[in-house]
N, C-alpha and C. Protein backbone atom coordinates (compact mmCIF):
# COMPACT_ATOMS: atom_id res chain seq x y z
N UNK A 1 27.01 4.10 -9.90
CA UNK A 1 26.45 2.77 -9.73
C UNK A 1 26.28 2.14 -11.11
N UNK A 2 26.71 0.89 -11.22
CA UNK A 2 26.43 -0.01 -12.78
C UNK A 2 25.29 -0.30 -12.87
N UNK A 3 25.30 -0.13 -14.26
CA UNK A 3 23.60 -0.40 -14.61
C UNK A 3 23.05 -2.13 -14.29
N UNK A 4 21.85 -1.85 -13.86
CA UNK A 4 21.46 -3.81 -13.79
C UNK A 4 21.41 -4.84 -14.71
N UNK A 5 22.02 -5.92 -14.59
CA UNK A 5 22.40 -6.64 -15.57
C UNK A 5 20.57 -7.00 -15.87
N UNK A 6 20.43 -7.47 -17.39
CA UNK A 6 19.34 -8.51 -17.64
C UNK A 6 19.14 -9.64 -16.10
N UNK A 7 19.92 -10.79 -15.46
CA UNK A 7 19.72 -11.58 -14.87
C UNK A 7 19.42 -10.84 -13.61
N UNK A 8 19.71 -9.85 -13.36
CA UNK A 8 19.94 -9.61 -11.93
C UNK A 8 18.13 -8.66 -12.07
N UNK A 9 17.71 -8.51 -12.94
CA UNK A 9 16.13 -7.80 -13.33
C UNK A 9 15.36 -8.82 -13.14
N UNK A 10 15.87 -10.16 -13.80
CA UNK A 10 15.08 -11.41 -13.91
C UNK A 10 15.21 -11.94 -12.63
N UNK A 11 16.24 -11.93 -11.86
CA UNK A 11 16.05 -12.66 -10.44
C UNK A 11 14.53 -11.85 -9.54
N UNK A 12 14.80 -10.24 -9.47
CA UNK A 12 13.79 -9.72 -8.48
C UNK A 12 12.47 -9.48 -9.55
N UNK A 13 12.98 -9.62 -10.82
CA UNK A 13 10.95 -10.68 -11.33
C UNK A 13 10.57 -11.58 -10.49
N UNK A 14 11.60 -12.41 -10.41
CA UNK A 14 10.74 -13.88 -9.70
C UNK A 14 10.62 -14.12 -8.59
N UNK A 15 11.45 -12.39 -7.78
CA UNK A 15 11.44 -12.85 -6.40
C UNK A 15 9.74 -12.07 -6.15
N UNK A 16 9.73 -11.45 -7.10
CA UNK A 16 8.05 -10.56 -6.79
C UNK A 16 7.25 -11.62 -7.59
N UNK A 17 7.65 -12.59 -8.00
CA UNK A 17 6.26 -13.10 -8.75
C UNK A 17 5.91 -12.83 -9.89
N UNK A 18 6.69 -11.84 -11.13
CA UNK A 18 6.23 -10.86 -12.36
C UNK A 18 6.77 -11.81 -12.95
N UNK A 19 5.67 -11.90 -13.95
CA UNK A 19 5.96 -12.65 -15.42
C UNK A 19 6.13 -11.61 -16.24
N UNK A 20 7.20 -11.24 -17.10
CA UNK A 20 7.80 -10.29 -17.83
C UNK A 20 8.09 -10.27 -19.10
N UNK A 21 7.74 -9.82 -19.82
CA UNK A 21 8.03 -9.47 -21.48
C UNK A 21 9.48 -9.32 -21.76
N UNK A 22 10.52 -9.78 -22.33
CA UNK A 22 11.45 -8.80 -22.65
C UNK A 22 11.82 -7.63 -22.96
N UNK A 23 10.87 -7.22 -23.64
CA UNK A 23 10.82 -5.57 -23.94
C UNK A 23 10.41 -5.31 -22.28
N UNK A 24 9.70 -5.25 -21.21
CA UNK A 24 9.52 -5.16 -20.16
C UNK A 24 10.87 -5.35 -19.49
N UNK A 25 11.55 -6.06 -19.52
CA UNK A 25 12.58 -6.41 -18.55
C UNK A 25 13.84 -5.42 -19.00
N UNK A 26 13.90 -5.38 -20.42
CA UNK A 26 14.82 -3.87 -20.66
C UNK A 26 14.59 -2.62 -20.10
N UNK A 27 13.04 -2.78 -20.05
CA UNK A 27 12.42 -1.60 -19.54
C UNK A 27 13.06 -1.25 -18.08
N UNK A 28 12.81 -2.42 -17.30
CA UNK A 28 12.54 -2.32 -15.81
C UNK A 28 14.18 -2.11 -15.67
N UNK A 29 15.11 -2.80 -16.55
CA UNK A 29 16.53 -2.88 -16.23
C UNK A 29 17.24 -1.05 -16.71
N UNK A 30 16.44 -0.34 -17.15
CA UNK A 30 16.74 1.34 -17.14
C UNK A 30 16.12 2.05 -15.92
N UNK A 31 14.71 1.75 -15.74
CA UNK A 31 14.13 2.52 -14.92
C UNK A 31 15.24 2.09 -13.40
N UNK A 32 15.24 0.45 -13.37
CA UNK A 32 15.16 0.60 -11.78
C UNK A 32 17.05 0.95 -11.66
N UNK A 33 17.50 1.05 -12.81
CA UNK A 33 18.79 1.62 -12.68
C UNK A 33 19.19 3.06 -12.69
N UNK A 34 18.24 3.73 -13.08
CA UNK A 34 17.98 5.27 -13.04
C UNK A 34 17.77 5.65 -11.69
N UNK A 35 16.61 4.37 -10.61
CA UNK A 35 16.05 4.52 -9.15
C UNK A 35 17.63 4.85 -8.04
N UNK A 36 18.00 3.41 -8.67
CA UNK A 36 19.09 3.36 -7.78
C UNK A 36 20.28 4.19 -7.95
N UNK A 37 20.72 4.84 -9.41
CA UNK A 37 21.53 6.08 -9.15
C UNK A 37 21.17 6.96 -8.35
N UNK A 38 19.58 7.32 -8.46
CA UNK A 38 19.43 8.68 -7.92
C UNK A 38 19.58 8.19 -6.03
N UNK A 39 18.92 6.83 -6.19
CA UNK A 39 19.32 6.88 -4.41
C UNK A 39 20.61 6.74 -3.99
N UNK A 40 21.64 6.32 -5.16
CA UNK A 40 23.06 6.41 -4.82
C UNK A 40 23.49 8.24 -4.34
N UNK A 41 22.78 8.87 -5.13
CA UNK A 41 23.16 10.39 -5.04
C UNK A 41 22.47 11.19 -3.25
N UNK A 42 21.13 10.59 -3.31
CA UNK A 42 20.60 11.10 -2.14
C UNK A 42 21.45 10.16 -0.53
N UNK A 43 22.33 8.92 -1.39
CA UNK A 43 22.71 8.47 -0.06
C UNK A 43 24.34 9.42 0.38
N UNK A 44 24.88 10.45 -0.83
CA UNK A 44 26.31 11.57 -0.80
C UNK A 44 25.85 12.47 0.47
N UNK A 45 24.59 12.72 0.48
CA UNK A 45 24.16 13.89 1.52
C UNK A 45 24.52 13.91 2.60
N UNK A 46 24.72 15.07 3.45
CA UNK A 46 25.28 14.86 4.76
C UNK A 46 24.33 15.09 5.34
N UNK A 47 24.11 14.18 6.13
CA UNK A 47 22.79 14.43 7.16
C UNK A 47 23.47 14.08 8.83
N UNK A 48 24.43 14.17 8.50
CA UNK A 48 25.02 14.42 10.45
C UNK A 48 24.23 14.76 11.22
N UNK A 49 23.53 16.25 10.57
CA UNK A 49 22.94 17.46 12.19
C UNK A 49 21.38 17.11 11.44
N UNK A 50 21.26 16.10 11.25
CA UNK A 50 19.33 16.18 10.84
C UNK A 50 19.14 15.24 11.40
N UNK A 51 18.06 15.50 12.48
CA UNK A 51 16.95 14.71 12.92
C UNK A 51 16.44 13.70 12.57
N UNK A 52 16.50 12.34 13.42
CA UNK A 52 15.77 11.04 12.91
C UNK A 52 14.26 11.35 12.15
N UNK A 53 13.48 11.38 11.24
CA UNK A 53 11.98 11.39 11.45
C UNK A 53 11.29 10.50 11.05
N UNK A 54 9.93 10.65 11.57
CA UNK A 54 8.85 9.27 10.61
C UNK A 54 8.00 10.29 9.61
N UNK A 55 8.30 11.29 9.71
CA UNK A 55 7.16 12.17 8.99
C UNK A 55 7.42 13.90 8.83
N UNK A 56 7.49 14.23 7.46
CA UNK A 56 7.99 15.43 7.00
C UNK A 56 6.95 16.56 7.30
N UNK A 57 5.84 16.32 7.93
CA UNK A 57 4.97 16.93 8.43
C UNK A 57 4.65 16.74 10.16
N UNK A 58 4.12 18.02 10.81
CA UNK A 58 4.32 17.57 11.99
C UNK A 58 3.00 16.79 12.40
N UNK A 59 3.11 15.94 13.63
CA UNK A 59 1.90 15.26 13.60
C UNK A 59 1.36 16.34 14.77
N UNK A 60 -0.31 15.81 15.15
CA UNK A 60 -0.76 16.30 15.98
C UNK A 60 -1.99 15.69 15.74
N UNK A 61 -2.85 14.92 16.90
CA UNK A 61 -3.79 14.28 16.79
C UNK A 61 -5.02 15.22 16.85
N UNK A 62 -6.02 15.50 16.05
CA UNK A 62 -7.86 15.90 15.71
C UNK A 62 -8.37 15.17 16.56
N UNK A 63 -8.89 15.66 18.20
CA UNK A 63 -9.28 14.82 18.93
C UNK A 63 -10.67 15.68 19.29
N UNK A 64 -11.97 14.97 18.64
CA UNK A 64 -13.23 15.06 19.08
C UNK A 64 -13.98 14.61 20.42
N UNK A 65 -15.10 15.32 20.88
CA UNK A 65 -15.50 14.67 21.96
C UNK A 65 -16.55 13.63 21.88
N UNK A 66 -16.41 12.40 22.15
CA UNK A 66 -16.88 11.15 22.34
C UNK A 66 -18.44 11.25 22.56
N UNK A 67 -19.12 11.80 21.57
CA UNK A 67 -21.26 12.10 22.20
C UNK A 67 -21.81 11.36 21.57
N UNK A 68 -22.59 10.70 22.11
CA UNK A 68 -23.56 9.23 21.92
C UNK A 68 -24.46 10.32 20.44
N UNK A 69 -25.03 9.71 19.71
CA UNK A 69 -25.73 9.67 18.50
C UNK A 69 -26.50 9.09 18.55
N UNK A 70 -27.85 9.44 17.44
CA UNK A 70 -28.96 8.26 17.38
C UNK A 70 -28.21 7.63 16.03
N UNK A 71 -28.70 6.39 16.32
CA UNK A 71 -27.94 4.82 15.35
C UNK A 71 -29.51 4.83 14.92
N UNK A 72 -29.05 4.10 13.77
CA UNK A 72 -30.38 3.41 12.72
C UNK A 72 -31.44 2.17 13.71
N UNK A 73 -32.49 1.98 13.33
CA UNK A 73 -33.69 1.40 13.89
C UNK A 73 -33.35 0.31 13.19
N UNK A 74 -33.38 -0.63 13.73
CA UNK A 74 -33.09 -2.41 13.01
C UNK A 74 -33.88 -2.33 11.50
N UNK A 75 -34.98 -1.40 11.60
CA UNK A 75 -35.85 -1.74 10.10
C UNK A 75 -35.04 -0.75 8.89
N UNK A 76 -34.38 -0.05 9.83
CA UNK A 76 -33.48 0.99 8.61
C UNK A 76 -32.13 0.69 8.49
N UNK A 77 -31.64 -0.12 8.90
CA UNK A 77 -30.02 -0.92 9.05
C UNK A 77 -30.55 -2.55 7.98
N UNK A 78 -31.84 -2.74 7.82
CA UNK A 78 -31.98 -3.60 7.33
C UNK A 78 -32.54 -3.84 5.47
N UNK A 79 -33.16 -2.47 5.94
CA UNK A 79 -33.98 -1.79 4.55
C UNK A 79 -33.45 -2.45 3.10
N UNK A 80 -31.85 -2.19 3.11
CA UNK A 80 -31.42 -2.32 1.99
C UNK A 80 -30.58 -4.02 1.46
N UNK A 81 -30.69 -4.60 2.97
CA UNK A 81 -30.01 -5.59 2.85
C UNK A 81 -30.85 -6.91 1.42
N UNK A 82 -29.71 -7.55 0.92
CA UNK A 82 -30.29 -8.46 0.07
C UNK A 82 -31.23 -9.59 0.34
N UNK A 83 -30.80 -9.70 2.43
CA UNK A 83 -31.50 -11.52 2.38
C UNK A 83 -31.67 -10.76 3.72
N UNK A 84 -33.27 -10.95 4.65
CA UNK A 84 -33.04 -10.98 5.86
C UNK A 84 -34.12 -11.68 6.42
N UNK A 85 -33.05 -12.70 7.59
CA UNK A 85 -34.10 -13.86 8.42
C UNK A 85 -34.20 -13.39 9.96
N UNK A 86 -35.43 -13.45 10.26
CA UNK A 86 -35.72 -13.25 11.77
C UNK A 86 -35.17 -11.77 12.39
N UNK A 87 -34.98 -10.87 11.56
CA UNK A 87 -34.63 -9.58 11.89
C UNK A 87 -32.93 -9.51 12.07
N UNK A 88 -32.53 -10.36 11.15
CA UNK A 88 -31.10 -10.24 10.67
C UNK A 88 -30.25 -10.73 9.35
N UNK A 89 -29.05 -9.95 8.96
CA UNK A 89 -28.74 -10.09 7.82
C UNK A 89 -28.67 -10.96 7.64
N UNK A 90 -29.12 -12.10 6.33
CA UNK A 90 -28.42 -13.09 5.75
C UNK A 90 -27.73 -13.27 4.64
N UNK A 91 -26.61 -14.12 5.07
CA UNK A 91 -25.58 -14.05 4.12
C UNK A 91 -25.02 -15.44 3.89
N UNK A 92 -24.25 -15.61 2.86
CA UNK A 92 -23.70 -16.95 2.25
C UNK A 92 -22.61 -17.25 3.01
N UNK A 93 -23.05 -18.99 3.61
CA UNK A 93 -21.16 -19.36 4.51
C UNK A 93 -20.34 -19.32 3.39
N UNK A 94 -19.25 -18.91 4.01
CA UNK A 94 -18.29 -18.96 3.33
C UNK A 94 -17.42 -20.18 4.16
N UNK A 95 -17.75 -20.87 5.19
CA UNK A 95 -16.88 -21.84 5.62
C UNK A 95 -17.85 -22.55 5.92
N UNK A 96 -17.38 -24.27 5.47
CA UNK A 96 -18.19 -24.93 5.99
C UNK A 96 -17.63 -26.21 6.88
């Protein structure tokens, strides 16, 4: 695979939004050309007889049983709050 030109570093700067140094953009134009050899190499592999996956580990769901708890008393859910009116949090609108 050819290495990335300067412009073609500077296009996916601006497609991400990165304001870039030159010394940065030489930078990024080795690294992300080093990325894409090596994924040029991992794309040679034969993977014919391998399995689609989402995950190199197997899953299996930790399923607890659902038992009611005692919850905090309004005066201890409130204890620490910064502002409270009429036995509830107050807080700043943020829309008005």
């Amino acid at each position: 695979m050819p290495r990335l030109s300067l412009p073609e570093v500077e296009y996916i700067a601006r497609l991400a939004r990165l304001g870039l140094s030159e010394a940065e953009k030489e930078l990024l134009c080795e690294q992300l050309s080093a990325i894409l050899e090596y994924a040029a190499i991992i794309n040679q592999l034969d993977t014919d007889n391998v399995a689609p996956m989402t995950s190199a580990l197997p899953l299996r769901n930790v399923m607890r049983a659902d038992s009611p708890a005692p919850g905090l008393t309004p005066e201890e859910a409130l204890r620490n709050a910064p502002a409270v009116q009429d036995g509830h949090f107050c807080v700043q609108a943020i829309l008005e």
